[in-house]
C-alpha atoms as a PDB file:
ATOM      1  CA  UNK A   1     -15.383  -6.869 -10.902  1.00  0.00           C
ATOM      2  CA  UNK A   2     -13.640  -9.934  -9.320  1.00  0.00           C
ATOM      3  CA  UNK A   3     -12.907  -8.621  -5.585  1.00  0.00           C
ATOM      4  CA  UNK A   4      -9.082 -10.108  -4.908  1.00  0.00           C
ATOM      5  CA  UNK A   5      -9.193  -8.676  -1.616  1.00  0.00           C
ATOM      6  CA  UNK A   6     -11.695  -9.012   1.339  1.00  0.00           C
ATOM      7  CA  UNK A   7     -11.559  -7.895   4.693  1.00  0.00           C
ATOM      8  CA  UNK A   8     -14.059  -8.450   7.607  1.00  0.00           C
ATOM      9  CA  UNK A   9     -14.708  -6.903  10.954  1.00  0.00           C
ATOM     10  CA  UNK A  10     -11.068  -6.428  11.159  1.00  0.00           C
ATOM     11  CA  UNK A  11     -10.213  -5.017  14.646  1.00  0.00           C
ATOM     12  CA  UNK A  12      -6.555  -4.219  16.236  1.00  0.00           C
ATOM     13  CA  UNK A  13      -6.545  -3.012  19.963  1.00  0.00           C
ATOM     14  CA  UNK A  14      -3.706  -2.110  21.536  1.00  0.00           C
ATOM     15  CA  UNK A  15      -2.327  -0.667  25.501  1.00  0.00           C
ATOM     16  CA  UNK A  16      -0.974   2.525  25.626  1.00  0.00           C
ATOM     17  CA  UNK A  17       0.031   4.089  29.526  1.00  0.00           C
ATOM     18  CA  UNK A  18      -2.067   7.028  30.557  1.00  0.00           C
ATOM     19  CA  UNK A  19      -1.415   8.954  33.560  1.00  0.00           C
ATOM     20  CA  UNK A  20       0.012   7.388  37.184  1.00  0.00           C
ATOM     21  CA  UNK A  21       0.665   4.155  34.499  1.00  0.00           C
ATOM     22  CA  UNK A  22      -2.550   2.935  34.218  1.00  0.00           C
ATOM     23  CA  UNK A  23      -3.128   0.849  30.844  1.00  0.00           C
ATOM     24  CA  UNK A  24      -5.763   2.215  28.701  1.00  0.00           C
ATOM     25  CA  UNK A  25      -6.814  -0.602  25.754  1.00  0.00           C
ATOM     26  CA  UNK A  26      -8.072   1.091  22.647  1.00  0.00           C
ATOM     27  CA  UNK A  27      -8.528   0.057  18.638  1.00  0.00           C
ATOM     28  CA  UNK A  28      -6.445   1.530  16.714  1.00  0.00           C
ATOM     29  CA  UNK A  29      -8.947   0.033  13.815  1.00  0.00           C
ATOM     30  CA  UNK A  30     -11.842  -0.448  14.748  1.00  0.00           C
ATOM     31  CA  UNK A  31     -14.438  -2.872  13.134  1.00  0.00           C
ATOM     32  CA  UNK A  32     -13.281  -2.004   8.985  1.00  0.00           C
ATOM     33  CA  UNK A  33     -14.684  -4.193   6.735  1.00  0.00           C
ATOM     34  CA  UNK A  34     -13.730  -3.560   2.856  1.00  0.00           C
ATOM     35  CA  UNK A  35     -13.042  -5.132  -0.304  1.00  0.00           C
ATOM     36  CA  UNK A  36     -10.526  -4.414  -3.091  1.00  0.00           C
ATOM     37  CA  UNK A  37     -11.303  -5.538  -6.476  1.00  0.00           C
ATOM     38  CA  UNK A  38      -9.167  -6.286  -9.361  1.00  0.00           C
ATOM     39  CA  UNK A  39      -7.420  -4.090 -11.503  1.00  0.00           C
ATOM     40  CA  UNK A  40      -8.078  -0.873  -9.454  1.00  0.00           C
ATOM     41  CA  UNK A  41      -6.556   1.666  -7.481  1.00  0.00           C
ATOM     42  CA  UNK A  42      -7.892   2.115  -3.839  1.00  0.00           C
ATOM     43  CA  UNK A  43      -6.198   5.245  -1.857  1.00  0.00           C
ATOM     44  CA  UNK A  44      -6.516   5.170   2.329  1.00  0.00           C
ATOM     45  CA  UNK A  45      -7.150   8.763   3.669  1.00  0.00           C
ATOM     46  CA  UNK A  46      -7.162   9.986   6.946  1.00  0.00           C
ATOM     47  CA  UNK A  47      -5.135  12.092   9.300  1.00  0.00           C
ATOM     48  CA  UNK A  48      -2.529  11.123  11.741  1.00  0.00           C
ATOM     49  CA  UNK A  49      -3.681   8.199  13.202  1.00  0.00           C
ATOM     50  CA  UNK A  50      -6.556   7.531  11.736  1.00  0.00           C
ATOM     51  CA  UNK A  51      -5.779   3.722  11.994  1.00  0.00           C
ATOM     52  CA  UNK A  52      -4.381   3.756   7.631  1.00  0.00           C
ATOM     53  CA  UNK A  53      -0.763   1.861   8.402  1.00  0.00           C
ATOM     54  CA  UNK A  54      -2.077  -0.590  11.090  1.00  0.00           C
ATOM     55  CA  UNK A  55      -4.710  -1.133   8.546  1.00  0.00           C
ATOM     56  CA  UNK A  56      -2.583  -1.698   5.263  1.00  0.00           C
ATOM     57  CA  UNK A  57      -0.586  -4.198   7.801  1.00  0.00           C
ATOM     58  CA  UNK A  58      -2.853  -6.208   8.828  1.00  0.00           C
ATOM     59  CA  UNK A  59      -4.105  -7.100   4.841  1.00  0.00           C
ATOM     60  CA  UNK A  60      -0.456  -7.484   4.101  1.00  0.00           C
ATOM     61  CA  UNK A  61      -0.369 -10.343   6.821  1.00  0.00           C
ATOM     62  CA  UNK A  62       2.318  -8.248   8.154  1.00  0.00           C
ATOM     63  CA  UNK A  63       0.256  -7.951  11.685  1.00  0.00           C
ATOM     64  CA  UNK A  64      -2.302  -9.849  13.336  1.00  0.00           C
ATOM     65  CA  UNK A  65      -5.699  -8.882  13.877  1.00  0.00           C
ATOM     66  CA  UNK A  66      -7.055  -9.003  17.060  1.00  0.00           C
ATOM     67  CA  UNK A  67     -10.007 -10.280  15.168  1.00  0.00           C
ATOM     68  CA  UNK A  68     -11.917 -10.648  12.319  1.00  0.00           C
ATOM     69  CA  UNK A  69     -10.777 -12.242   8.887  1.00  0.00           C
ATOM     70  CA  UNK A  70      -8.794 -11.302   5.545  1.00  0.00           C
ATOM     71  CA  UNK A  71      -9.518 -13.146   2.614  1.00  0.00           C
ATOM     72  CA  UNK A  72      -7.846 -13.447  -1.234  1.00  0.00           C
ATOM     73  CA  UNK A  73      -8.339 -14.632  -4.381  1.00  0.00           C
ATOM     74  CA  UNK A  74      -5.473 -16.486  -5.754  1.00  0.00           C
ATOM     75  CA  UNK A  75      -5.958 -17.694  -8.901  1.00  0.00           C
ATOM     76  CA  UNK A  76      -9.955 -18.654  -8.422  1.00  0.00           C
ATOM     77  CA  UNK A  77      -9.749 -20.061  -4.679  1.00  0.00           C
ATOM     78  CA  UNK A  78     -10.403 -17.722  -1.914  1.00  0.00           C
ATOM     79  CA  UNK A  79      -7.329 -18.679   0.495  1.00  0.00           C
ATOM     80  CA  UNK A  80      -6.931 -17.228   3.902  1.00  0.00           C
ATOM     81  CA  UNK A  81      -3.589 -18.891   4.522  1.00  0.00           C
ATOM     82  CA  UNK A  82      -0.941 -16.173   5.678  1.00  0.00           C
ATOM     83  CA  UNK A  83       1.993 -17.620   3.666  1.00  0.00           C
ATOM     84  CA  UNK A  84      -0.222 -18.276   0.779  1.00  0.00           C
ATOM     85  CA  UNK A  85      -1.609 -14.252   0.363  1.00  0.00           C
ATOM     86  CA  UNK A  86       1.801 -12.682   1.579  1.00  0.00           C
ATOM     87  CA  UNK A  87       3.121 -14.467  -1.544  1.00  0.00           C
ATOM     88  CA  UNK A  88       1.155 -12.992  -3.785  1.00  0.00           C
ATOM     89  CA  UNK A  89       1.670  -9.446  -2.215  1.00  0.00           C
ATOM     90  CA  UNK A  90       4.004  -6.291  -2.440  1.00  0.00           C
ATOM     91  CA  UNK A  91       4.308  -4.710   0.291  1.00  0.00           C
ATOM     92  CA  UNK A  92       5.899  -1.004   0.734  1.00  0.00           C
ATOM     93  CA  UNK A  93       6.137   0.538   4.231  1.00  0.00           C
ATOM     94  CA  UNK A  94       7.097   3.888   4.505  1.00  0.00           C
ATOM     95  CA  UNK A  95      10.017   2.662   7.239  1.00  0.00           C
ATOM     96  CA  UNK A  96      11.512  -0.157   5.081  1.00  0.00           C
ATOM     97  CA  UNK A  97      15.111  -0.516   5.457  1.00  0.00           C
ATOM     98  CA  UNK A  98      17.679  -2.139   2.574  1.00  0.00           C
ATOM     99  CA  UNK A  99      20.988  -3.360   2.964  1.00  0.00           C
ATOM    100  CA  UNK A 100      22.867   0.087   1.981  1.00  0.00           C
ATOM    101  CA  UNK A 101      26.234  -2.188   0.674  1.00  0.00           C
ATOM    102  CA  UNK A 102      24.377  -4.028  -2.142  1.00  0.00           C
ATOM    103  CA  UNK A 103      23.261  -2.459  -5.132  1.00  0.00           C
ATOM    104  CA  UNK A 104      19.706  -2.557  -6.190  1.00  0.00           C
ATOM    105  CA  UNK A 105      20.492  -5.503  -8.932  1.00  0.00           C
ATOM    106  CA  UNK A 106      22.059  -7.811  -6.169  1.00  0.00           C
ATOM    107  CA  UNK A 107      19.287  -6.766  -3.663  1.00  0.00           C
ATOM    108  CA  UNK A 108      16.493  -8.072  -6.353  1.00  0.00           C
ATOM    109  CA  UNK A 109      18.649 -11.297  -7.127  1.00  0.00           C
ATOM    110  CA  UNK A 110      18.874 -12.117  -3.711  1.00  0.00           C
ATOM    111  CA  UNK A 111      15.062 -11.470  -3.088  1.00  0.00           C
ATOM    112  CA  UNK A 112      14.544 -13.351  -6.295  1.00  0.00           C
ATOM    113  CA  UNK A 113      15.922 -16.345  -4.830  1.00  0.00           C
ATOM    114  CA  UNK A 114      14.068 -16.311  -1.479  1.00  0.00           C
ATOM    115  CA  UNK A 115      11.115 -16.464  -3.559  1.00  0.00           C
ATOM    116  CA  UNK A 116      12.321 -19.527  -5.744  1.00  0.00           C
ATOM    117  CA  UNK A 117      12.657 -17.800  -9.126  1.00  0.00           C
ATOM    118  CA  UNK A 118      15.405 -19.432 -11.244  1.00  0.00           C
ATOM    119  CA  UNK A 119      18.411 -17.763 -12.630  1.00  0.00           C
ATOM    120  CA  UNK A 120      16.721 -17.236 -16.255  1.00  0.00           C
ATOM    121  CA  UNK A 121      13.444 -15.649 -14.282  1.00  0.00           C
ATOM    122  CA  UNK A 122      15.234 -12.979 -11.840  1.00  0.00           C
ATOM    123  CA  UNK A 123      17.240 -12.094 -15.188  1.00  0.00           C
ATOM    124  CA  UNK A 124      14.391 -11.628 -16.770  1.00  0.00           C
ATOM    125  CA  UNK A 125      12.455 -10.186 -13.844  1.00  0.00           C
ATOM    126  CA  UNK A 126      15.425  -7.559 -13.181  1.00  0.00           C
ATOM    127  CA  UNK A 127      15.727  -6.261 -16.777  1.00  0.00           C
ATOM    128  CA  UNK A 128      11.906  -5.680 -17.015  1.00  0.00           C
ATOM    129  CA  UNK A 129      11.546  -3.472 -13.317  1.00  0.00           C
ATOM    130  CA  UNK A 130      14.474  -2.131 -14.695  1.00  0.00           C
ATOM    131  CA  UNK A 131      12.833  -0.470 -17.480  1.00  0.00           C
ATOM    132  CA  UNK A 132       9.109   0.115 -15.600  1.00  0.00           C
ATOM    133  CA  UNK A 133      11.226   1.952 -12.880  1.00  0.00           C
ATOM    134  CA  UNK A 134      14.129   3.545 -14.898  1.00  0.00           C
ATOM    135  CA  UNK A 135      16.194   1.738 -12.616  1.00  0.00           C
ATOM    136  CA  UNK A 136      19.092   1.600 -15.400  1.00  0.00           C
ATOM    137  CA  UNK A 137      21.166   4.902 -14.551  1.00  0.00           C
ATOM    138  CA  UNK A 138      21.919   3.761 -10.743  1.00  0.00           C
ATOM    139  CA  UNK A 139      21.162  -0.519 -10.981  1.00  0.00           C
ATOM    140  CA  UNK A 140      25.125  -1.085 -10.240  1.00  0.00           C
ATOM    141  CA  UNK A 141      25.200   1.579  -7.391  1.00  0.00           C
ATOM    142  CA  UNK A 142      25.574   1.071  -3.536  1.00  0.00           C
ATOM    143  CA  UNK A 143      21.927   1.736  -2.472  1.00  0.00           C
ATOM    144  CA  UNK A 144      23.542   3.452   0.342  1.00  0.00           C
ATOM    145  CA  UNK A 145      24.952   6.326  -2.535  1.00  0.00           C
ATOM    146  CA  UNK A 146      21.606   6.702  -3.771  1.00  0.00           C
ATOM    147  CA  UNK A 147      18.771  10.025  -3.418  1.00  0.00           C
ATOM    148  CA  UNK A 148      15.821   9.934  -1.432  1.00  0.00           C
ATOM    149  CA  UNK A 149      13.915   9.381  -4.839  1.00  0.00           C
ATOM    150  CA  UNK A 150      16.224   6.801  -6.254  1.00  0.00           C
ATOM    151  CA  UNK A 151      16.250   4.874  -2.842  1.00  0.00           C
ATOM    152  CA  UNK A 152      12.525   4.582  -2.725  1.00  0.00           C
ATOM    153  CA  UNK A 153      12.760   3.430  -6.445  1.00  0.00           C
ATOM    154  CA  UNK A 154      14.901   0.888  -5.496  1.00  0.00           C
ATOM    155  CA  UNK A 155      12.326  -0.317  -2.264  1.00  0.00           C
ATOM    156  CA  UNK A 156       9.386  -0.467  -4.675  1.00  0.00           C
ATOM    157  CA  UNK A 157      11.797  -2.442  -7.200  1.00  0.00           C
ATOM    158  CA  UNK A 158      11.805  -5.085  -4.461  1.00  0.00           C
ATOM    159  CA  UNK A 159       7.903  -5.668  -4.548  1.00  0.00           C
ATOM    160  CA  UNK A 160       7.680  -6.411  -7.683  1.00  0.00           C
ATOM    161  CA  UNK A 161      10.147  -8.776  -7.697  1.00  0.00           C
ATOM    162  CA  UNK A 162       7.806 -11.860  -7.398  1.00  0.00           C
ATOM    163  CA  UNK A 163       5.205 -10.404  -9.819  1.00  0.00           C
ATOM    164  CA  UNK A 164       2.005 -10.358  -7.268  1.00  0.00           C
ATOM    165  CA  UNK A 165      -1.225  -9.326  -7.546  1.00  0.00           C
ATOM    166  CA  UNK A 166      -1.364  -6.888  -5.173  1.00  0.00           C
ATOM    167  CA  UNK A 167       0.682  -3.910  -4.466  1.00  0.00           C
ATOM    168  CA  UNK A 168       0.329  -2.346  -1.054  1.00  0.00           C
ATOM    169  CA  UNK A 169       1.802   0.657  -0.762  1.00  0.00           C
ATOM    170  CA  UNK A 170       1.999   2.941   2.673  1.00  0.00           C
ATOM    171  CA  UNK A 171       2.749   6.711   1.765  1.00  0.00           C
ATOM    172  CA  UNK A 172       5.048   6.139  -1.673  1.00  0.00           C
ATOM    173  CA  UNK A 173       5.704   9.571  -2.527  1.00  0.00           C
ATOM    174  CA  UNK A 174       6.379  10.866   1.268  1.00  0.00           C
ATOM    175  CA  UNK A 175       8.909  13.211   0.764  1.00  0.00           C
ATOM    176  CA  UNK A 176       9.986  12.863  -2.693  1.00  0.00           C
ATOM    177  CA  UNK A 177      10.400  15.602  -5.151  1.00  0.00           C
ATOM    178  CA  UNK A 178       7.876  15.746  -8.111  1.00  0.00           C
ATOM    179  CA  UNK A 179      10.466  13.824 -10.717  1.00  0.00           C
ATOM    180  CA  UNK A 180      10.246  10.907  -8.178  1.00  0.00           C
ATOM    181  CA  UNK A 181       6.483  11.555  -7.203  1.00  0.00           C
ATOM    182  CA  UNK A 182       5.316  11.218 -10.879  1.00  0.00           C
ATOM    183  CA  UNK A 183       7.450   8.374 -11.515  1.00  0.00           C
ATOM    184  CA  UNK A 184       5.678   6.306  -9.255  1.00  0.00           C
ATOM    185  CA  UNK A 185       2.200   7.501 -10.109  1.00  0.00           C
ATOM    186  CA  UNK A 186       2.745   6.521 -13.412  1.00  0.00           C
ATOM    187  CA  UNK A 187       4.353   2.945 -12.236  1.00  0.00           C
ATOM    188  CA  UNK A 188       1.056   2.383 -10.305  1.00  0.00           C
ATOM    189  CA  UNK A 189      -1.006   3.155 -12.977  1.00  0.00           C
ATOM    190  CA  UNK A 190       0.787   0.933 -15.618  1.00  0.00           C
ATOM    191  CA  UNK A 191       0.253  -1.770 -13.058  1.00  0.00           C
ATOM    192  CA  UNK A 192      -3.768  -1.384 -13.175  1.00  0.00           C
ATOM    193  CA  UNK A 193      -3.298  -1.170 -17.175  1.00  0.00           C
ATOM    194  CA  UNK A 194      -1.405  -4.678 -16.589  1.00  0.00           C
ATOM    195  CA  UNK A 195      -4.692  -6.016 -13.803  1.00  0.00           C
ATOM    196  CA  UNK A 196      -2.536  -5.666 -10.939  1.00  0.00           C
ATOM    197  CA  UNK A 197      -4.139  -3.943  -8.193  1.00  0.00           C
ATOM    198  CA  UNK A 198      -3.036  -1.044  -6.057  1.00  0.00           C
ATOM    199  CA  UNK A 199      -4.252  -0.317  -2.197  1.00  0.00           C
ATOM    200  CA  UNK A 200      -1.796   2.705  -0.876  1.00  0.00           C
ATOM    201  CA  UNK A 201      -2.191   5.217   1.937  1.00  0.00           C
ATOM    202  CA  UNK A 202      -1.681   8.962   0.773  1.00  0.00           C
ATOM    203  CA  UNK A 203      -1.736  12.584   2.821  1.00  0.00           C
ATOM    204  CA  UNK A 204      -2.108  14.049  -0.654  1.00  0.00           C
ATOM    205  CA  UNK A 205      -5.121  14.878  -1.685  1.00  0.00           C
ATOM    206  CA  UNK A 206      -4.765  15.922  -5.545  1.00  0.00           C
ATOM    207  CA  UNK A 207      -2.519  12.733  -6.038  1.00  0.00           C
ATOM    208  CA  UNK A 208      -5.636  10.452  -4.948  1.00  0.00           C
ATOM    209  CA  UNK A 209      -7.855  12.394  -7.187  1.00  0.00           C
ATOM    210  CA  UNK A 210      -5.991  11.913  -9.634  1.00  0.00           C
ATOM    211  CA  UNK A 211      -4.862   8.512  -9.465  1.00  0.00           C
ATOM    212  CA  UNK A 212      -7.584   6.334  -7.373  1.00  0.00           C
ATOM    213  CA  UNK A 213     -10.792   4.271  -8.662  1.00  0.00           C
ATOM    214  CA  UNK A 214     -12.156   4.264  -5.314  1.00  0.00           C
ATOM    215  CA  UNK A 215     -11.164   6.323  -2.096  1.00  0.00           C
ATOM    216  CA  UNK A 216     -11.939   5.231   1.693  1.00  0.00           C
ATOM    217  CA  UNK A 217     -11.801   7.670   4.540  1.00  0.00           C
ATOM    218  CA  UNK A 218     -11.023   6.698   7.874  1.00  0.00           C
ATOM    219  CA  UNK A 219     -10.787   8.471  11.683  1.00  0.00           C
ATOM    220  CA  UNK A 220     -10.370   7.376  14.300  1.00  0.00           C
ATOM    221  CA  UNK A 221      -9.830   3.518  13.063  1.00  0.00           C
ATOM    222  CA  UNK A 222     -13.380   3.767  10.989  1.00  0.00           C
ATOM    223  CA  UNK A 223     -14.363   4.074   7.687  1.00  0.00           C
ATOM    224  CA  UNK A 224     -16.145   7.132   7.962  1.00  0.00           C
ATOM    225  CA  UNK A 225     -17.167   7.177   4.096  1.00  0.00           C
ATOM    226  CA  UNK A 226     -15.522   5.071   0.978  1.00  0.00           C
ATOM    227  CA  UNK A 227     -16.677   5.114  -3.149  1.00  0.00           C
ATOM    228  CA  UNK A 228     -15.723   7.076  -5.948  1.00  0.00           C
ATOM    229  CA  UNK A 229     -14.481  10.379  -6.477  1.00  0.00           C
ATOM    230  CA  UNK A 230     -18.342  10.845  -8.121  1.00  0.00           C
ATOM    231  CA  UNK A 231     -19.945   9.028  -5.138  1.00  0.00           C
ATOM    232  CA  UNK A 232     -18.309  11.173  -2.585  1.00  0.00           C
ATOM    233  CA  UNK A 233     -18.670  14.028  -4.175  1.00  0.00           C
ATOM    234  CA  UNK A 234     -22.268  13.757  -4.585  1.00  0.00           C
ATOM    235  CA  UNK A 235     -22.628  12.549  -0.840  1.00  0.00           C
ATOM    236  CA  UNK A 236     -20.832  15.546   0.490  1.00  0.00           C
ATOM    237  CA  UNK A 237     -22.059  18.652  -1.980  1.00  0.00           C
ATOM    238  CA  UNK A 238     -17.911  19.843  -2.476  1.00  0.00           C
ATOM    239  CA  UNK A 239     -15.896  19.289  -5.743  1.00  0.00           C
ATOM    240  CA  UNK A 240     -12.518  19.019  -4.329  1.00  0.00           C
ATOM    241  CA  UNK A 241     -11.219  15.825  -2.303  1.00  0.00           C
ATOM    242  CA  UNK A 242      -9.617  17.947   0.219  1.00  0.00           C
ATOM    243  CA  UNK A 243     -13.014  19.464   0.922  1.00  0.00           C
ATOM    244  CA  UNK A 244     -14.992  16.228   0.864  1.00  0.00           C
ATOM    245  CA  UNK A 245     -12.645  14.879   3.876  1.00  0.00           C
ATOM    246  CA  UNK A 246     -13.023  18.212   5.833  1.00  0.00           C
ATOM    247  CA  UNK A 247     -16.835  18.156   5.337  1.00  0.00           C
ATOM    248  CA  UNK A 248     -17.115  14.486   6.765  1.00  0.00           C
ATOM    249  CA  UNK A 249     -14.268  14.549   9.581  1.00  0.00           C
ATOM    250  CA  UNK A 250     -16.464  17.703  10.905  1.00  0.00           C
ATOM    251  CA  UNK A 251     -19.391  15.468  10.681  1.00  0.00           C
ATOM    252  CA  UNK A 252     -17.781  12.717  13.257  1.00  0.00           C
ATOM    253  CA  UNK A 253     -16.092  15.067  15.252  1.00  0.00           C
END
């Protein structure tokens, strides 16, 4: 499998104030190295910060590492040029804002023309998210009028926009009721039918068995175990996901 994604020795510190204001440096990720192939599904788990959003930011290009490198493959040159791999990524953050006056079709043809798509293309582009999302009963609304479930419809709608490569997705069915939930599980995996690849961060533990080729586990800003739902299952002796990450957080602890 063609790897369209690799990441190496990626580390992020940052300052926080500890007691009588004294600044205390620490890595909120902390020396990850990982690779995300093509035409798979790669779920982040970990508990509250555990390092999985400053992580998915930094491979969107979204943050800077404070070192290491990210590397992609754009069609059959490895590029590490920021502009080059954030155009060939969607990125979904769990604290994305849209303009609530515009509807979801004017949001997408305005994106469509930041990213130099002409008329005939966002048209085109519109009508077919349209029908991957079932955008069609609210398209023409004020995204301001819209559900929690529509509204994060309408936020994916805008990362596909482009058509990348790679979706990455922080926490896409936060919150959302099990209508909503499923209709983005099944969006993501119609994407991997398509090749596109998926790396998304997820508290839930059924919806990444389900859903994900690979899994990687991280506290504490490391990747305390990544493979298949066979591999880690086999590493760990437990059947269930939620019992694999239990058994290995207790082993770092």
């Amino acid at each position: 499998m063609e790897n369209i994604l690799v990441a190496n020795n990626l580390i992020k510190t940052f300052e926080r104030h500890e007691k009588k204001q004294k600044k205390i440096s620490f890595n909120a990720v902390d020396d990850i190295s990982l690779n995300v192939g093509a035409g798979e599904i790669v779920g982040v788990l970990g508990p509250n910060g555990a390092g999985k959003t400053t992580l998915l930011r930094m491979l969107g290009m979204l943050m800077k590492p404070t070192s290491g490198e990210i590397h992609m493959s754009i069609d059959g040159q490895i590029q590490s040029d920021v502009t080059k791999i954030k155009a060939n990524i969607g990125y979904l953050s769990g604290n994305t804002k849209l303009y609530g006056r515009l509807s979801t079709r004017e949001l997408l043809d305005i994106l469509g023309n930041i990213y130099g798509l002409t008329k005939e293309e966002i048209d085109f582009r519109i009508e077919k998210i349209s029908r991957i999302l079932n955008l069609g009963e609210f398209i023409d609304n004020r995204i301001e009028k819209l559900s929690t479930g529509q509204t994060q419809r309408a936020s994916i709608s805008r990362c596909l926009i482009h058509n990348p490569k790679l979706y990455i997705f922080d926490e896409p069915t936060l919150g959302l009721d099990i209508i909503s939930s499923n209709s983005i599980i099944e969006f993501m995996k119609s994407e991997r039918e398509q090749g596109k690849t998926v790396l998304y961060s997820t508290h839930y533990m059924e919806e990444a068995e389900y859903l994900c080729d690979r899994i990687i586990l991280l506290d504490k800003g490391k990747i305390i175990a990544q493979g298949t739902l066979a591999e880690l299952k086999a590493m760990t002796g437990e059947d269930k996901l939620r019992d694999i990450f239990n058994s290995l957080i207790k082993e770092v602890e």
